[in-house]
Protein backbone atom coordinates (compact mmCIF):
# COMPACT_ATOMS: atom_id res chain seq x y z
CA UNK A 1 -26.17 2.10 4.77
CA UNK A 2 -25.46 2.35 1.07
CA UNK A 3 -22.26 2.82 0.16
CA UNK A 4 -20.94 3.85 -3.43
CA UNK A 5 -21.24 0.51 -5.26
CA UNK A 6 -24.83 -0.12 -3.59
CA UNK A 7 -27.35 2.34 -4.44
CA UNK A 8 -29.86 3.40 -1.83
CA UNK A 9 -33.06 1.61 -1.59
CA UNK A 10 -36.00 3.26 -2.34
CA UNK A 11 -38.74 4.31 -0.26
CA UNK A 12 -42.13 3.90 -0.28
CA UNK A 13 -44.38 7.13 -1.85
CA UNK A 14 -46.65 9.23 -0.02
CA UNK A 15 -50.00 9.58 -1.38
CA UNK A 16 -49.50 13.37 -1.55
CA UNK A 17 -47.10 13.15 -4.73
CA UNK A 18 -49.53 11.98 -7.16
CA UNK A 19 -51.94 14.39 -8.77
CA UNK A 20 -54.35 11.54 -9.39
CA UNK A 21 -56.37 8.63 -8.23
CA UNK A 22 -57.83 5.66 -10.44
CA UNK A 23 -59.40 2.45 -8.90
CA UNK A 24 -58.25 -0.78 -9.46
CA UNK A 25 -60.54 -3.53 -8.16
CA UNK A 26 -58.79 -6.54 -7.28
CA UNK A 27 -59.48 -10.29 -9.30
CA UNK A 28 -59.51 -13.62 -7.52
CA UNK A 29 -56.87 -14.47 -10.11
CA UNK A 30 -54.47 -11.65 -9.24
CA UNK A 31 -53.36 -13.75 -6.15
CA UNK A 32 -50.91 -16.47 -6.30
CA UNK A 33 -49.59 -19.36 -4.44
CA UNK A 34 -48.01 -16.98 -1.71
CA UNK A 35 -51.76 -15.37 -0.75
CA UNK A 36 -50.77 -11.86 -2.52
CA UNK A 37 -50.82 -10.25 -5.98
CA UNK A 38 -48.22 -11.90 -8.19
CA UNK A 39 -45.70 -9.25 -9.79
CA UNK A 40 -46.73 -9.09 -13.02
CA UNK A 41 -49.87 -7.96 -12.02
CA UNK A 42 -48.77 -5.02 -10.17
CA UNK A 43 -47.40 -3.78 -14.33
CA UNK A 44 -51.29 -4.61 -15.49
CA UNK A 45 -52.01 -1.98 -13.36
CA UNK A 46 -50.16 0.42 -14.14
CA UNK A 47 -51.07 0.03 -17.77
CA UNK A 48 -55.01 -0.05 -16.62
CA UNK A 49 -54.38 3.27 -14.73
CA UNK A 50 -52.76 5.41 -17.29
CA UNK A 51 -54.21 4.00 -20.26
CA UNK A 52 -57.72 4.56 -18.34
CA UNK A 53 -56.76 8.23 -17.09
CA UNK A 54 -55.78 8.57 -21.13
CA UNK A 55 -59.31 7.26 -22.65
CA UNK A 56 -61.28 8.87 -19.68
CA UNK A 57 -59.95 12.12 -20.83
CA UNK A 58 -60.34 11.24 -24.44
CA UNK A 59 -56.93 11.64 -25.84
CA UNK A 60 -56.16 8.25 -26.38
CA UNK A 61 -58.22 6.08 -29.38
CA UNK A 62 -57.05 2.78 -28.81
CA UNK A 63 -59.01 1.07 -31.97
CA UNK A 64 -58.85 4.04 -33.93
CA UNK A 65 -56.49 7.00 -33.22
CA UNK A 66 -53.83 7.90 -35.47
CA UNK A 67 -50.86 8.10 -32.58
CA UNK A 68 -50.56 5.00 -29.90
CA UNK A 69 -48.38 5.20 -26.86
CA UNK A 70 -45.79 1.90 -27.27
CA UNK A 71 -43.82 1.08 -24.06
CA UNK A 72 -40.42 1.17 -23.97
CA UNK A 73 -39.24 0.96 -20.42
CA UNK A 74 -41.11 -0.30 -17.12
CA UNK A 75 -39.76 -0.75 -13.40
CA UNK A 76 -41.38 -1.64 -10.11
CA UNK A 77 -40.52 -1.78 -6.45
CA UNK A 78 -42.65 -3.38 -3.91
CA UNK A 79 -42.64 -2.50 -0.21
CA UNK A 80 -45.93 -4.13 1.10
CA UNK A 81 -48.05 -6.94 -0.30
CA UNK A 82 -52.00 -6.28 -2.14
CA UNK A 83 -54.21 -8.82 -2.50
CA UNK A 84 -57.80 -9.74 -3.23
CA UNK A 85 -60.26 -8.72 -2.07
CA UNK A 86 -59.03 -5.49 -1.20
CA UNK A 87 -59.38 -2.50 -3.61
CA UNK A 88 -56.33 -0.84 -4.68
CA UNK A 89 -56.10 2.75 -5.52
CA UNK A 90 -53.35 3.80 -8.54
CA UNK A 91 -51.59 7.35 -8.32
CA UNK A 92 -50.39 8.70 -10.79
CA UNK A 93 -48.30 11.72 -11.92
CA UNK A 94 -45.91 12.59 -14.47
CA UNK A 95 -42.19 12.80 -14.04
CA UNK A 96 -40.97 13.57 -17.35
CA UNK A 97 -42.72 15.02 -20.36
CA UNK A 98 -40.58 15.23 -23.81
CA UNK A 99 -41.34 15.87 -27.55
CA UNK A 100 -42.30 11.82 -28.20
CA UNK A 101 -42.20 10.04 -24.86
CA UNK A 102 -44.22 10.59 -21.64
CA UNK A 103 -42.43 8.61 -18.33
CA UNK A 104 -45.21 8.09 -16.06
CA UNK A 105 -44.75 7.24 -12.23
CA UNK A 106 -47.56 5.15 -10.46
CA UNK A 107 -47.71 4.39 -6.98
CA UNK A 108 -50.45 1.44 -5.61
CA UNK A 109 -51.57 2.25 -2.37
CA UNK A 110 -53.92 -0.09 -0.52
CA UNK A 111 -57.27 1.77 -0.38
CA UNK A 112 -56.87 4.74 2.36
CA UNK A 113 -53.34 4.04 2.94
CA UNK A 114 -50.64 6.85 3.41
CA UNK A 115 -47.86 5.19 1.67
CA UNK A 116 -47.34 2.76 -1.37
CA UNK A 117 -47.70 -0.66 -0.93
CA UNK A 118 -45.52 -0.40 -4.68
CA UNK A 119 -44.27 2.19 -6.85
CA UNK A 120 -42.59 2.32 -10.46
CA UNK A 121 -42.45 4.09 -13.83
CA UNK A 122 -43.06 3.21 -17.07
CA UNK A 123 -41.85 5.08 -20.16
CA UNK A 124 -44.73 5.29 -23.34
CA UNK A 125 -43.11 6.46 -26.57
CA UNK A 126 -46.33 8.12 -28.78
CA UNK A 127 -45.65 7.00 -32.72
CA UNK A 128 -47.83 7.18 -35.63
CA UNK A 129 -50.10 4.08 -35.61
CA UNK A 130 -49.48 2.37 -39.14
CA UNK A 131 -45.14 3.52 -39.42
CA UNK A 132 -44.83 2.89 -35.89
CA UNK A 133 -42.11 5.87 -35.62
CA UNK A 134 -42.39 8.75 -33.38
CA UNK A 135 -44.23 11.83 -33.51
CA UNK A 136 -44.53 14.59 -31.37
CA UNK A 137 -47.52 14.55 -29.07
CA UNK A 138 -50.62 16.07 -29.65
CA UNK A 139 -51.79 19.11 -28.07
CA UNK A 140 -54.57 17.05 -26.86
CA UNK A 141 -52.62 14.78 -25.13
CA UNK A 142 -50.14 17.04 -24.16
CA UNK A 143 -52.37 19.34 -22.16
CA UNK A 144 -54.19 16.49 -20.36
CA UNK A 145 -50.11 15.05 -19.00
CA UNK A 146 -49.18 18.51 -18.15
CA UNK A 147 -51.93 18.35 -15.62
CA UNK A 148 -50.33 15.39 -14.42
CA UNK A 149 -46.70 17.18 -14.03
């Protein structure tokens, strides 16, 4: 039991709070020595889901657009181990939207499973591509996270 100095620890996410699904096949090289996906690859997918989900819907122009999405802020937890071979399935939803900055939640589920094997956030700030300072985002964009809310 938590007490005040200890905060709770999370829990893992059903698949019914995400308002999307993107698949992530697993690499031979996303397994380490311990026979499961190393941490930092758990953040590569989170950046191949949303950025993906983005493109897909053609609101993001990563070579040529005019606004980019920097990160600012990421966080994971992990509750059950993925590994190659198996297929991994990314939801995703959106838990804040603001005039600049998107936070996006994405929970990795093992293919079929109820729960996440890992969930975090990560926060994109949209700026102007050359300045690098924020802007708001574009209706474009905007309409395709609302569907994400």
């Amino acid at each position: 039991m938590a007490d005040a100095a200890t905060p709770a620890r999370p829990s893992p996410l059903a698949r019914s709070e995400f308002r999307h699904f993107v698949p992530i096949q697993t690499r031979w090289m996303d397994n380490d020595v311990y026979g499961h996906a190393n941490n930092v690859v758990y953040y590569s997918w989170f950046d191949t889901a949303v950025n993906g989900y983005l493109i897909e819907r053609g609101v993001l122009d990563i070579h040529a657009g005019a606004v980019i999405g920097l990160v600012i802020e990421t966080q994971c937890n992990y509750f059950a181990p993925l590994a190659f071979p198996e297929p991994v399935e990314a939801g995703l939803r959106v838990a804040h939207l603001g005039r600049s900055s998107v936070r996006y939640q994405v929970g990795l589920f093992a293919r079929g499973a109820d729960r996440c094997a890992a969930a975090g956030h990560f926060v994109h700030v949209y700026v102007d591509r050359v300045t690098r300072r924020p802007v708001p985002l574009p209706a474009d964009l905007q309409a395709v996270l609302t569907g994400l809310l």
